[in-house]
PDB file of N, CA and C in Angstrom:
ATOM      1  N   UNK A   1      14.216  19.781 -19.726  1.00  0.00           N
ATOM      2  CA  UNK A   1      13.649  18.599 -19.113  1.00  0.00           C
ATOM      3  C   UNK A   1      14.042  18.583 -17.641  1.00  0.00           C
ATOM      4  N   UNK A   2      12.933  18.227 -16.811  1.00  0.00           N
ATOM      5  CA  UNK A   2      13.487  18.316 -15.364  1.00  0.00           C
ATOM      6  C   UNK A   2      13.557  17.265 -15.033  1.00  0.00           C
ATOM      7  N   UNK A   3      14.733  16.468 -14.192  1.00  0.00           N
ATOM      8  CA  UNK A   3      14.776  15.090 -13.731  1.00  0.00           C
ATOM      9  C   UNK A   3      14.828  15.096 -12.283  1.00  0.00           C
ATOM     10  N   UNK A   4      14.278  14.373 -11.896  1.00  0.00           N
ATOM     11  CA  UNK A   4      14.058  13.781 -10.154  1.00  0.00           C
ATOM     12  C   UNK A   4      15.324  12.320 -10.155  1.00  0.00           C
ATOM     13  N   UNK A   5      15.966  12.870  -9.288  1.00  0.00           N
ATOM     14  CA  UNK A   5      16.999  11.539  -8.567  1.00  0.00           C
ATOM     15  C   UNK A   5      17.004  11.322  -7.343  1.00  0.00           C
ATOM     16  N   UNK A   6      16.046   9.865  -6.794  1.00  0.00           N
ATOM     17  CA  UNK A   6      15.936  10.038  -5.627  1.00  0.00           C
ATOM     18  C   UNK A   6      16.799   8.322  -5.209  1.00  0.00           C
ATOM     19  N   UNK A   7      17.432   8.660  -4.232  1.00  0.00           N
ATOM     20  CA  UNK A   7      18.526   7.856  -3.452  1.00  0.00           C
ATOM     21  C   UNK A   7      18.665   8.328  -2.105  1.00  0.00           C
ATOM     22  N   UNK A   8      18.730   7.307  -1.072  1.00  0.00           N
ATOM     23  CA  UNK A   8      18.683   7.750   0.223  1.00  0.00           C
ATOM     24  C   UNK A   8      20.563   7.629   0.397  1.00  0.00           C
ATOM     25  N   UNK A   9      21.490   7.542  -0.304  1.00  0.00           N
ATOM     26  CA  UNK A   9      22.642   7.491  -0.451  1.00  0.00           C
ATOM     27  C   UNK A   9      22.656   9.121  -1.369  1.00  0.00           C
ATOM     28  N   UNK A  10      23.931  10.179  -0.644  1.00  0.00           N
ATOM     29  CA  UNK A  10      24.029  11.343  -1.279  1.00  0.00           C
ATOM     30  C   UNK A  10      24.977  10.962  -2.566  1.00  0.00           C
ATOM     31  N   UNK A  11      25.986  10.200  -2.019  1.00  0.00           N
ATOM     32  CA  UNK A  11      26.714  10.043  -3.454  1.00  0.00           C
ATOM     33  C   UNK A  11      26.282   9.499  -4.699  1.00  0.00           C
ATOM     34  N   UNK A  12      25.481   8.320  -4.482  1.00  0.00           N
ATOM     35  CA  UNK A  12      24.723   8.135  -5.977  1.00  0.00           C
ATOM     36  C   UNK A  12      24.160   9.147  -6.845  1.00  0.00           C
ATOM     37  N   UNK A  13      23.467  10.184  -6.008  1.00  0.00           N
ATOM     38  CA  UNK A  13      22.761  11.122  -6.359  1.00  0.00           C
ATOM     39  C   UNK A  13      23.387  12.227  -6.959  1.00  0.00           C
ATOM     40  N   UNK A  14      24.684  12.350  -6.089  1.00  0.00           N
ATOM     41  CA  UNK A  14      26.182  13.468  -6.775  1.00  0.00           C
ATOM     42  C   UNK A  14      26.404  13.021  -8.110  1.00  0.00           C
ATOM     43  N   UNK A  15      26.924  11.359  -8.149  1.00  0.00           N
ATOM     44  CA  UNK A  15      27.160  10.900  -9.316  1.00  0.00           C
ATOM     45  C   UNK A  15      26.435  10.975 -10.709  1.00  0.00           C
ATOM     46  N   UNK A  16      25.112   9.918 -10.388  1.00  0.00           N
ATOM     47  CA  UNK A  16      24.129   9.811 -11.291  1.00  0.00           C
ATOM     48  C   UNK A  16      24.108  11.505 -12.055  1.00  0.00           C
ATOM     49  N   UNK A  17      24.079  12.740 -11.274  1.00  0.00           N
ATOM     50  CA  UNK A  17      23.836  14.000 -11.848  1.00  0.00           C
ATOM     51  C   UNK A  17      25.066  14.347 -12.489  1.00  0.00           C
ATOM     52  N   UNK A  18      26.003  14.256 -12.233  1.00  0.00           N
ATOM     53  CA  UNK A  18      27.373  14.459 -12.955  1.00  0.00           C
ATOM     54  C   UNK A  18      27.115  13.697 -14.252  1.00  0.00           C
ATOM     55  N   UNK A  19      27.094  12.377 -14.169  1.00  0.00           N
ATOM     56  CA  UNK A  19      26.696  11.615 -15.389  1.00  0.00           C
ATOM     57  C   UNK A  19      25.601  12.499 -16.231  1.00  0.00           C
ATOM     58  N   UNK A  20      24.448  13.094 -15.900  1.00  0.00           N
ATOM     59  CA  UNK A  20      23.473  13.287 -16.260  1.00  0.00           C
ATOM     60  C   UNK A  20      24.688  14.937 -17.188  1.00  0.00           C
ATOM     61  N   UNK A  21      24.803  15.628 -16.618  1.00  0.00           N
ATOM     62  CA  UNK A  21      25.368  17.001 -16.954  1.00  0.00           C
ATOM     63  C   UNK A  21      25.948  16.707 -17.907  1.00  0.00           C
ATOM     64  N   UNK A  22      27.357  15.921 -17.785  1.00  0.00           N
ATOM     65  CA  UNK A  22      27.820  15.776 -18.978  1.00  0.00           C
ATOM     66  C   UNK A  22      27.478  15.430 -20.418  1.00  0.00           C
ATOM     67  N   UNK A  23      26.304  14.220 -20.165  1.00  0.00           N
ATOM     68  CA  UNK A  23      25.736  13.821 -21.336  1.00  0.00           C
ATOM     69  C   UNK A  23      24.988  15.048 -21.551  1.00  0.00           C
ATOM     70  N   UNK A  24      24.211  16.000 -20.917  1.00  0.00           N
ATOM     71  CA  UNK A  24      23.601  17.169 -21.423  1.00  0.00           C
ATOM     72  C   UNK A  24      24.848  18.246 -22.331  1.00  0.00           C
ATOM     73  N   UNK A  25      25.609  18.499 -21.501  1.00  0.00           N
ATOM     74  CA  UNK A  25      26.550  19.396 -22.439  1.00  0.00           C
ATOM     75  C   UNK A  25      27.326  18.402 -23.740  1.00  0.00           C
ATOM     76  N   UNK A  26      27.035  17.330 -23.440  1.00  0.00           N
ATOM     77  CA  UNK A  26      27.605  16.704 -25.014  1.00  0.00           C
ATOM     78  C   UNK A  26      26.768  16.868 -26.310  1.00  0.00           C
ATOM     79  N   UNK A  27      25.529  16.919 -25.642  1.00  0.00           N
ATOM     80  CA  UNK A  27      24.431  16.807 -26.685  1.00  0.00           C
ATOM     81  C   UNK A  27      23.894  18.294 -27.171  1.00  0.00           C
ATOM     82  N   UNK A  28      24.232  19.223 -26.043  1.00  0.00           N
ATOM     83  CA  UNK A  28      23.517  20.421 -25.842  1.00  0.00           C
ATOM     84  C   UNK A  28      22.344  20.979 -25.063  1.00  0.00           C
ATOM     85  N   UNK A  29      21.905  19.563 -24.775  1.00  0.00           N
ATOM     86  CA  UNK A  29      20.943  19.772 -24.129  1.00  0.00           C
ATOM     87  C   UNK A  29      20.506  20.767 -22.614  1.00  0.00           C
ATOM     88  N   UNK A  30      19.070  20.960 -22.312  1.00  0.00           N
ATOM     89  CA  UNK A  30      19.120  21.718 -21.356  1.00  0.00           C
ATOM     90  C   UNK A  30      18.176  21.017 -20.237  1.00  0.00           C
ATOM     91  N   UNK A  31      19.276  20.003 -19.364  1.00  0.00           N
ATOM     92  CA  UNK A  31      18.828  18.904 -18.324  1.00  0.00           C
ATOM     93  C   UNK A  31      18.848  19.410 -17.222  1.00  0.00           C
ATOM     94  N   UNK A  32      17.431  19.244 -16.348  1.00  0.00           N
ATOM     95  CA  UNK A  32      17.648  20.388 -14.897  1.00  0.00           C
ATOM     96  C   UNK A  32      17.672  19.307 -13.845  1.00  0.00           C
ATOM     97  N   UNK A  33      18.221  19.003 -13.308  1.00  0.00           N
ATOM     98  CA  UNK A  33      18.165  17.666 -12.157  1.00  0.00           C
ATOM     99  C   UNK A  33      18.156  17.878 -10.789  1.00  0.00           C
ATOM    100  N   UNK A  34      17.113  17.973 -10.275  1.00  0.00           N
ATOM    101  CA  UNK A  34      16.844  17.640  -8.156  1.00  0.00           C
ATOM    102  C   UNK A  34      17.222  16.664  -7.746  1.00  0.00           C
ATOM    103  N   UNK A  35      18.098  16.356  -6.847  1.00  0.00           N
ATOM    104  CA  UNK A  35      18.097  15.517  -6.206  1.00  0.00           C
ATOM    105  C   UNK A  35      17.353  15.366  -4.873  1.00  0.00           C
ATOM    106  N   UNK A  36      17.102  13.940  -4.046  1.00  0.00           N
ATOM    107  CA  UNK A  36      16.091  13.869  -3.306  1.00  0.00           C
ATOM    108  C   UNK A  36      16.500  12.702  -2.605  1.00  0.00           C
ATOM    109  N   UNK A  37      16.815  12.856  -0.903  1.00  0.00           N
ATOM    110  CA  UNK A  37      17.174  11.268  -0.412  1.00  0.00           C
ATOM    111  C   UNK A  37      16.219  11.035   0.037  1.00  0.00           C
ATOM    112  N   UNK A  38      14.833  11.316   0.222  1.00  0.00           N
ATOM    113  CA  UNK A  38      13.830  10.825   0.699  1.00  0.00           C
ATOM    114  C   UNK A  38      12.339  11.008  -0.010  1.00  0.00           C
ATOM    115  N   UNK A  39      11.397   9.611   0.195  1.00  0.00           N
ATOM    116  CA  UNK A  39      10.162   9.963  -0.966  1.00  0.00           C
ATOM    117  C   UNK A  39       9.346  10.804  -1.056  1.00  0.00           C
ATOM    118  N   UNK A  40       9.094  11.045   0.233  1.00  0.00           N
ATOM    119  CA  UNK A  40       8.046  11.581   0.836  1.00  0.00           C
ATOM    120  C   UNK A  40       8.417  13.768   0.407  1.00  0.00           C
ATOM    121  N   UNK A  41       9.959  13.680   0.410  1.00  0.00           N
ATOM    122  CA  UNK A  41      10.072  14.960  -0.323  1.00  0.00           C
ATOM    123  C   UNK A  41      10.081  15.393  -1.382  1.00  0.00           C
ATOM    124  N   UNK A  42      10.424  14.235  -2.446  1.00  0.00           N
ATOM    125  CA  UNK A  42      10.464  14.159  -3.802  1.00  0.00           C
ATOM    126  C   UNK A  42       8.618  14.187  -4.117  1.00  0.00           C
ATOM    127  N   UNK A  43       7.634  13.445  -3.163  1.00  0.00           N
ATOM    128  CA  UNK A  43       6.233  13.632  -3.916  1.00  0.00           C
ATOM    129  C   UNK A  43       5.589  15.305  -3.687  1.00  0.00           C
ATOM    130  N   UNK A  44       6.200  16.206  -2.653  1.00  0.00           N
ATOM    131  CA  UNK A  44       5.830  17.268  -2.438  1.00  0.00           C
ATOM    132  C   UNK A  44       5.859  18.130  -3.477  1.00  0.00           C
ATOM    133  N   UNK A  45       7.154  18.235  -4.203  1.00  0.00           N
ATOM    134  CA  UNK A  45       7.262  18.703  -5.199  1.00  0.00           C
ATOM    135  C   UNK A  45       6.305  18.578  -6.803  1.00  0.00           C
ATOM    136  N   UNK A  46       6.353  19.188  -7.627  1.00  0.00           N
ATOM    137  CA  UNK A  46       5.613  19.369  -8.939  1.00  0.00           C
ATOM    138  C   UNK A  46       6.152  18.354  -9.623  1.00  0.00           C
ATOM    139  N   UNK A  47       5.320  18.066 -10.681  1.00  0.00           N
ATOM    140  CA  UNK A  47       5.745  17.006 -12.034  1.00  0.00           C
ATOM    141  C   UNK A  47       7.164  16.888 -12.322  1.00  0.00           C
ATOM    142  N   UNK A  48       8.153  15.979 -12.317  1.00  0.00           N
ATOM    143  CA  UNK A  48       9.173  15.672 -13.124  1.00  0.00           C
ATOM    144  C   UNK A  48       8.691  14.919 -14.517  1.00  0.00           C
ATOM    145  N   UNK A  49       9.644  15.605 -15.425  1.00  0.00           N
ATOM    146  CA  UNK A  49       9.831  14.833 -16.691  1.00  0.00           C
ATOM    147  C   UNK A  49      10.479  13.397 -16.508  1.00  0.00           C
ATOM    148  N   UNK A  50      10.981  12.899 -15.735  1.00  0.00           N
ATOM    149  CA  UNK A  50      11.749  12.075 -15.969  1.00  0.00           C
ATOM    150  C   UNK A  50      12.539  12.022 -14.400  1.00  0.00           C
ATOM    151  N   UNK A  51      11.569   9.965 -13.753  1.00  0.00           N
ATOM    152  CA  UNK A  51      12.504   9.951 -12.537  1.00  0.00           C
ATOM    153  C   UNK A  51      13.342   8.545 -12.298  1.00  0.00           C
ATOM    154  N   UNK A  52      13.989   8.998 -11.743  1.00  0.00           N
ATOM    155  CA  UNK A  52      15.189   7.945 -11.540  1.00  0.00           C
ATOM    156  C   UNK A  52      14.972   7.214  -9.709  1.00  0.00           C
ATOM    157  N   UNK A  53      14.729   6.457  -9.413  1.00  0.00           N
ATOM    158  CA  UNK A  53      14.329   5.968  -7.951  1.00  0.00           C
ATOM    159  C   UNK A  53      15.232   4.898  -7.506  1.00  0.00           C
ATOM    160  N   UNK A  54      15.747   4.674  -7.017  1.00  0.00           N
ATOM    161  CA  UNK A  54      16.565   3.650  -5.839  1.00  0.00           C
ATOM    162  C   UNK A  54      15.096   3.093  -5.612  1.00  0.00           C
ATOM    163  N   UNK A  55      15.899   1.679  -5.827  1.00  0.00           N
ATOM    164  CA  UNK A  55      14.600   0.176  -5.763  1.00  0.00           C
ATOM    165  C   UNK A  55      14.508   0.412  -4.181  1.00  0.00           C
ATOM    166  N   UNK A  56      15.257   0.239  -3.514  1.00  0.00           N
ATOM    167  CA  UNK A  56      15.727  -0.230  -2.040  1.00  0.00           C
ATOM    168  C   UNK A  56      16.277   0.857  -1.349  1.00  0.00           C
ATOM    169  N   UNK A  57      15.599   1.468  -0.537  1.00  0.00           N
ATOM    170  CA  UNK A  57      15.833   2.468   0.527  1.00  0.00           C
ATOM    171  C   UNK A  57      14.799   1.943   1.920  1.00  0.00           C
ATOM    172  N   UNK A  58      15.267   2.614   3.111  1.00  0.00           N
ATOM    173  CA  UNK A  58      14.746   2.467   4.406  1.00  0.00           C
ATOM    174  C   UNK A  58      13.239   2.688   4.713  1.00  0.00           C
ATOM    175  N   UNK A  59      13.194   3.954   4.407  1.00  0.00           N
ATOM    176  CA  UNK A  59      11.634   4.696   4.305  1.00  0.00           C
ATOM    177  C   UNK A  59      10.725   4.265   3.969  1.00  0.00           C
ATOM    178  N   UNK A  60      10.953   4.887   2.583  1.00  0.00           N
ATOM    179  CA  UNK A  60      10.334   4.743   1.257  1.00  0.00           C
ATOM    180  C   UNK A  60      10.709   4.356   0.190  1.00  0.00           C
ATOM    181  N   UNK A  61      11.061   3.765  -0.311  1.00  0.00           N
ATOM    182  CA  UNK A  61      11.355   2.986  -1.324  1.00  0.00           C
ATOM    183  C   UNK A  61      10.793   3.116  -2.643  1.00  0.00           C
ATOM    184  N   UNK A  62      11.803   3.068  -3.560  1.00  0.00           N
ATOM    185  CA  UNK A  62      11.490   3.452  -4.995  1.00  0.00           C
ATOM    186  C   UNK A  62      10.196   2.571  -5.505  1.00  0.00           C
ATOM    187  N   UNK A  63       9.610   1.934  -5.184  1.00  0.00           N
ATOM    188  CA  UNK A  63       8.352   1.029  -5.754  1.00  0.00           C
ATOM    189  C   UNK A  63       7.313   1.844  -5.161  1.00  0.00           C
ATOM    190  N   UNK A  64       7.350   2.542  -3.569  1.00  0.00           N
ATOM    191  CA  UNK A  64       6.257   3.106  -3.013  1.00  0.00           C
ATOM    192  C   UNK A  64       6.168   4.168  -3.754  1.00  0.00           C
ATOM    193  N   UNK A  65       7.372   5.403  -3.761  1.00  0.00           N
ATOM    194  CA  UNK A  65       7.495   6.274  -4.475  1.00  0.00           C
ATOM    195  C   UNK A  65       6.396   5.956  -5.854  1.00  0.00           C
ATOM    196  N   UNK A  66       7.189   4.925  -6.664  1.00  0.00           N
ATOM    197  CA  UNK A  66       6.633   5.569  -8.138  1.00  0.00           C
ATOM    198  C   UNK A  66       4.879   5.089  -8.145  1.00  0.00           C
ATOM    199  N   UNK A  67       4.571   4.060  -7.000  1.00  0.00           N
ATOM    200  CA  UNK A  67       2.948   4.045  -6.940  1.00  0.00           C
ATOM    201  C   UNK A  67       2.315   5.499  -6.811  1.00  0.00           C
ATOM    202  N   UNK A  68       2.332   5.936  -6.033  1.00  0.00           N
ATOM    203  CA  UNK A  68       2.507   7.281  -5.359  1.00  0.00           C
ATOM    204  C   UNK A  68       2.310   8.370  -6.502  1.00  0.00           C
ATOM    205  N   UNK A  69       3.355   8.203  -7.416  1.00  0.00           N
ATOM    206  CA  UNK A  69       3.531   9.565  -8.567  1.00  0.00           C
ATOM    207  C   UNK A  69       2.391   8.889  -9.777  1.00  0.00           C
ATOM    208  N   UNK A  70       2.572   7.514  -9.834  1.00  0.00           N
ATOM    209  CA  UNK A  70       1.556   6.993 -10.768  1.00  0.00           C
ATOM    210  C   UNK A  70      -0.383   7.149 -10.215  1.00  0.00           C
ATOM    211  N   UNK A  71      -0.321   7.205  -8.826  1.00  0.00           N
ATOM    212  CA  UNK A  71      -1.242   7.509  -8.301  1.00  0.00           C
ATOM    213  C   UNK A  71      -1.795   9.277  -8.953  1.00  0.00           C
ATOM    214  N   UNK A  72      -0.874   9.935  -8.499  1.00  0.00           N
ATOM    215  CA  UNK A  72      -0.545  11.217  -8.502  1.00  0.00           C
ATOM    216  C   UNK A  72      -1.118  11.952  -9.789  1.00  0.00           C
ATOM    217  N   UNK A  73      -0.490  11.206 -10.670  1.00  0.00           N
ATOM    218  CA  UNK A  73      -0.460  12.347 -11.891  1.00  0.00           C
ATOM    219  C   UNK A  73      -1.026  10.717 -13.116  1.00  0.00           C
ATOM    220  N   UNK A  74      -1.998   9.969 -12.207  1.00  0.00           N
ATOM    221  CA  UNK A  74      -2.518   9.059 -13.717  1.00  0.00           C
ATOM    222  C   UNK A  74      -1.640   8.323 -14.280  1.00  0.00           C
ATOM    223  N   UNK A  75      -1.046   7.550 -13.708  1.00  0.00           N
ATOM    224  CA  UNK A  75      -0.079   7.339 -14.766  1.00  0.00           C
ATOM    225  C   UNK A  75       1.183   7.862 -15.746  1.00  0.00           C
ATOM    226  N   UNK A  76       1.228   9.227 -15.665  1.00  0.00           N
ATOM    227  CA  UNK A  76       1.746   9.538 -16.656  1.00  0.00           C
ATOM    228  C   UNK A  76       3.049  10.047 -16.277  1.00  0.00           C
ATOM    229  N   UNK A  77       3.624   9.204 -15.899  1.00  0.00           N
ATOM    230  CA  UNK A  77       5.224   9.393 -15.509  1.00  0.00           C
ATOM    231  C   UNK A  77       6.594   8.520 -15.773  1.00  0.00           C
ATOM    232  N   UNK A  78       7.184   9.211 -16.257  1.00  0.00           N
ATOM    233  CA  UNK A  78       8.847   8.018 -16.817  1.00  0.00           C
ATOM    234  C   UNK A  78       9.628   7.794 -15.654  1.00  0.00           C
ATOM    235  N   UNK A  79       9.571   6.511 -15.425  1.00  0.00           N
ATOM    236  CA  UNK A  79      10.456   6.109 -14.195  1.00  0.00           C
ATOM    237  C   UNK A  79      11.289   4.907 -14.813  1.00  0.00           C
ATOM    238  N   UNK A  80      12.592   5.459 -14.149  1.00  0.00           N
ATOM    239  CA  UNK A  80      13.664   4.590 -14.333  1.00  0.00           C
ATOM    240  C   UNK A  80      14.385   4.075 -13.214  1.00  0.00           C
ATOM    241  N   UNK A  81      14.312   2.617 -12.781  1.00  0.00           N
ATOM    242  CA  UNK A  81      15.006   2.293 -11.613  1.00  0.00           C
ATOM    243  C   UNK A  81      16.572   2.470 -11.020  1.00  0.00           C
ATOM    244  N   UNK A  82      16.944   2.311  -9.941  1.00  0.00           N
ATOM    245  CA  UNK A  82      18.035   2.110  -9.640  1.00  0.00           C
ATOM    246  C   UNK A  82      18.352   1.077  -8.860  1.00  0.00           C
ATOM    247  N   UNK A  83      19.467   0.239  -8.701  1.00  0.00           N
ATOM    248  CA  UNK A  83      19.321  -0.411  -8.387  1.00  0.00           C
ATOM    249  C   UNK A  83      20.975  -0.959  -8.602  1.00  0.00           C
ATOM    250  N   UNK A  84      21.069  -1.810  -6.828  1.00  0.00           N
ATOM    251  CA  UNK A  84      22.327  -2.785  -6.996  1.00  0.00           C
ATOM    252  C   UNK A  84      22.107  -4.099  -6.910  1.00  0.00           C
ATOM    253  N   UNK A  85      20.790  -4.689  -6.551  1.00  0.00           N
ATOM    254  CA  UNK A  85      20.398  -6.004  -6.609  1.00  0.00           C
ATOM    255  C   UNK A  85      19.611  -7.170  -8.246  1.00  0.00           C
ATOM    256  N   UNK A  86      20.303  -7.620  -8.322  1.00  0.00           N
ATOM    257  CA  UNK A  86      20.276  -8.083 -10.042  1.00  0.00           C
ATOM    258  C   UNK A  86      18.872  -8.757 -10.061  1.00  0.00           C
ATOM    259  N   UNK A  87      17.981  -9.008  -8.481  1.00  0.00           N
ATOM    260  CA  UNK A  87      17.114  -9.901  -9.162  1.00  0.00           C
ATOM    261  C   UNK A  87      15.469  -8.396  -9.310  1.00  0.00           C
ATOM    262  N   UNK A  88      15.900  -7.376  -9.200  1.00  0.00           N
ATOM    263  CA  UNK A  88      15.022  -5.856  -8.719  1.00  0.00           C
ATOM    264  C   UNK A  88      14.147  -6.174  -9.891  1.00  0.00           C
ATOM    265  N   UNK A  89      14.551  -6.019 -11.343  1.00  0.00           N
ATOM    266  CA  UNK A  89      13.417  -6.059 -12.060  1.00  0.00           C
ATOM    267  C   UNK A  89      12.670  -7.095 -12.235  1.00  0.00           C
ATOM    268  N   UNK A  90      12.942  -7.956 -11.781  1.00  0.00           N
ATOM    269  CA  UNK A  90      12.235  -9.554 -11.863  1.00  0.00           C
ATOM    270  C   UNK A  90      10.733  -9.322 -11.244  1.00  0.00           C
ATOM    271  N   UNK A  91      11.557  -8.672  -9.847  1.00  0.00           N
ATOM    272  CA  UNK A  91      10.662  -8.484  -8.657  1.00  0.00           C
ATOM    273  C   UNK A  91       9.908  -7.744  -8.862  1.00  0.00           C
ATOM    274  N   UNK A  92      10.078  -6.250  -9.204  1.00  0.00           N
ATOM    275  CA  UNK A  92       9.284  -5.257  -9.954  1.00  0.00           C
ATOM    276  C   UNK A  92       8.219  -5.446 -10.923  1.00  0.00           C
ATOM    277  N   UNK A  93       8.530  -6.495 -11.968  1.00  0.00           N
ATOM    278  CA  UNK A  93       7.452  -6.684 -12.941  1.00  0.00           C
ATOM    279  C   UNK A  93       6.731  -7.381 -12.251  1.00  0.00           C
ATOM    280  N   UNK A  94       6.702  -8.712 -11.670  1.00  0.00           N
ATOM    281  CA  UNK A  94       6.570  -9.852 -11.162  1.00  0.00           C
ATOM    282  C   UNK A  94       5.553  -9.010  -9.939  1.00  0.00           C
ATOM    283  N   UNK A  95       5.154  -7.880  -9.461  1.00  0.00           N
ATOM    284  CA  UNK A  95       4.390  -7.152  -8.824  1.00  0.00           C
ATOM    285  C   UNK A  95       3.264  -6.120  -9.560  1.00  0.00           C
ATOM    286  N   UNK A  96       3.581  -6.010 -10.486  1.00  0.00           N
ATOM    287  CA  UNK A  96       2.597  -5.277 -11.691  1.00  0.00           C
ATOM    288  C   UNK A  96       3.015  -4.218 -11.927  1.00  0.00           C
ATOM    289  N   UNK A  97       4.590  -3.452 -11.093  1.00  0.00           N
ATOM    290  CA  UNK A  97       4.624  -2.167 -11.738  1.00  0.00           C
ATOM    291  C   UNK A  97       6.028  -1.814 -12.641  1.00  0.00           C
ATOM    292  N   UNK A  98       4.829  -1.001 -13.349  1.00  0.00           N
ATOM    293  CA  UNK A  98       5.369  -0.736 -14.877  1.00  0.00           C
ATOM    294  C   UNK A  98       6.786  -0.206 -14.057  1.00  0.00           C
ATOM    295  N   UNK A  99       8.111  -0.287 -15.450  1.00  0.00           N
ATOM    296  CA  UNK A  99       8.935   0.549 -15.356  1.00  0.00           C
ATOM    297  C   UNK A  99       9.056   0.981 -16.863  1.00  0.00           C
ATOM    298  N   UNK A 100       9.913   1.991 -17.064  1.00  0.00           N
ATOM    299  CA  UNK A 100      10.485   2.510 -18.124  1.00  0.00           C
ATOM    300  C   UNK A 100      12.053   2.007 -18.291  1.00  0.00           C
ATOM    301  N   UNK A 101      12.322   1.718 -16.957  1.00  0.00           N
ATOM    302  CA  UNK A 101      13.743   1.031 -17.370  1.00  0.00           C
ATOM    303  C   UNK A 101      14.644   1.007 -16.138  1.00  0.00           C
ATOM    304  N   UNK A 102      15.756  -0.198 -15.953  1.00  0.00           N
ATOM    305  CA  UNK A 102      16.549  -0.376 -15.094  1.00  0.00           C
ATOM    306  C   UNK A 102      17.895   0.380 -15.229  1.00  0.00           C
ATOM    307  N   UNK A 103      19.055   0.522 -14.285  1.00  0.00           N
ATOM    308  CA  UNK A 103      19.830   0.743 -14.475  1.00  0.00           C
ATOM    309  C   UNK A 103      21.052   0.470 -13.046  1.00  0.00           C
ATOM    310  N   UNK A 104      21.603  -0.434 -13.165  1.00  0.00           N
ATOM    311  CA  UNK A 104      22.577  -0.685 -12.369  1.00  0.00           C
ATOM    312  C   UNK A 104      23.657  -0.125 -11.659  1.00  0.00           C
ATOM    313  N   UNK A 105      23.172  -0.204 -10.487  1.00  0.00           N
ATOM    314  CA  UNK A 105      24.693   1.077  -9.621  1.00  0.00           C
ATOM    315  C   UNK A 105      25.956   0.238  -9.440  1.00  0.00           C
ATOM    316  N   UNK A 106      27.028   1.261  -9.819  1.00  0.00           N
ATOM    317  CA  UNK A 106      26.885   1.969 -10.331  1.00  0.00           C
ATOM    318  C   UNK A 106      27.038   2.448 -11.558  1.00  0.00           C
ATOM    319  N   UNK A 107      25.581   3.477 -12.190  1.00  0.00           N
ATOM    320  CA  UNK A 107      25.428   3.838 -13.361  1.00  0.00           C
ATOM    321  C   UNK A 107      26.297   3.871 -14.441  1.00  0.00           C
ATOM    322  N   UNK A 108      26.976   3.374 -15.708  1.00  0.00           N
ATOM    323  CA  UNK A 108      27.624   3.419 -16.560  1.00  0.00           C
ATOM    324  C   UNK A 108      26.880   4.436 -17.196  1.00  0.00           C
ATOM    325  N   UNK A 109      27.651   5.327 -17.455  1.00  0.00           N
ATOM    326  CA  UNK A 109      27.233   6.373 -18.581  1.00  0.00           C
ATOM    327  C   UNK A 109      26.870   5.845 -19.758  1.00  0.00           C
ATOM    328  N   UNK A 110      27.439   4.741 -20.746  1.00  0.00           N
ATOM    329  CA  UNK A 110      26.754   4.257 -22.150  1.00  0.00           C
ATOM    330  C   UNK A 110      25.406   3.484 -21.667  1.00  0.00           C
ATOM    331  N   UNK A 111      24.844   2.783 -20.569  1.00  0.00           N
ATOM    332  CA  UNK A 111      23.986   2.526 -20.286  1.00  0.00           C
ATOM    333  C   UNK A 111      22.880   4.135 -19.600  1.00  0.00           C
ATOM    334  N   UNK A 112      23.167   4.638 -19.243  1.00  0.00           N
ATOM    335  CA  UNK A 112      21.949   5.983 -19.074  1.00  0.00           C
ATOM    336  C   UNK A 112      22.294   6.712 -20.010  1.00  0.00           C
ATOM    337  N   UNK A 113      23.052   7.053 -21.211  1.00  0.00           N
ATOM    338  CA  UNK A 113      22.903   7.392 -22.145  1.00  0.00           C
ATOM    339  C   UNK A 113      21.476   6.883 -23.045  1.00  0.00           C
ATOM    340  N   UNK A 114      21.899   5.301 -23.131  1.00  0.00           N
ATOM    341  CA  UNK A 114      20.580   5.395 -23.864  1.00  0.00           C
ATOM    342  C   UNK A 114      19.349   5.234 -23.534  1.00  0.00           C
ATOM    343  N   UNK A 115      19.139   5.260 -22.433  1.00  0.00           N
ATOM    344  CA  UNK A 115      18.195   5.304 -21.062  1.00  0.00           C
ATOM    345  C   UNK A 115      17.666   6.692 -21.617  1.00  0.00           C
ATOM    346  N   UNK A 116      18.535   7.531 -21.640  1.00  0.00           N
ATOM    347  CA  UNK A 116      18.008   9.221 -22.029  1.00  0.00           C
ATOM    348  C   UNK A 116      17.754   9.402 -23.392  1.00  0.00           C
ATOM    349  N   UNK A 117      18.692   9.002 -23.950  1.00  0.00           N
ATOM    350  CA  UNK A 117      18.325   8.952 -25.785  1.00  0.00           C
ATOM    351  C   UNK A 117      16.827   8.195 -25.860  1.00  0.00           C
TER     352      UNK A 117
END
């Protein structure tokens, strides 16, 4: 499975993937993860299985981003937010776009565990 982590912060992005690795070698799994601090480089690239976006960046921003990939590829993409502001998914739905799921920085592993499960 290939995952996209995009954060205009490098350390979230260090982290979140560390988190991500470990839960892969617990399970066995075989998790390939890019990281990406900007949108506009993350849309250049091919299909991810599975992306993770920072609500709130300078640029581009995880809402433009996942219009963008939903534009892109039809719909057919798993996006999971990031996010340090508690009222993000309110705001997010409350605008019409879909998510697959929130997750609070910073990331608790039993919470993106079952984010991935």
């Amino acid at each position: 499975m290939r995952i996209a982590l995009l954060d205009d912060e490098a350390h979230e992005t260090e982290r979140l993937e560390q988190l991500i690795r470990a839960y892969a070698f617990e399970r066995n799994y075989d998790l390939q993860c890019e990281r990406f601090c900007d949108g506009r480089t993350l849309l250049e690239q091919g299909k991810f299985d599975l992306y993770f976006l920072d609500y709130c960046m300078d640029a581009m921003d995880g809402i433009a981003v996942a219009k963008a990939l939903k534009e892109k590829y039809s719909h057919a993409v798993t996006i999971c937010y990031l996010t340090n502001y508690d009222a993000a998914a309110a705001q997010i739905i409350n605008q019409g776009i879909h998510a697959d799921g929130f997750l609070k920085k910073p990331v608790e592993m039993r919470l993106l565990a079952e984010k991935l499960d």
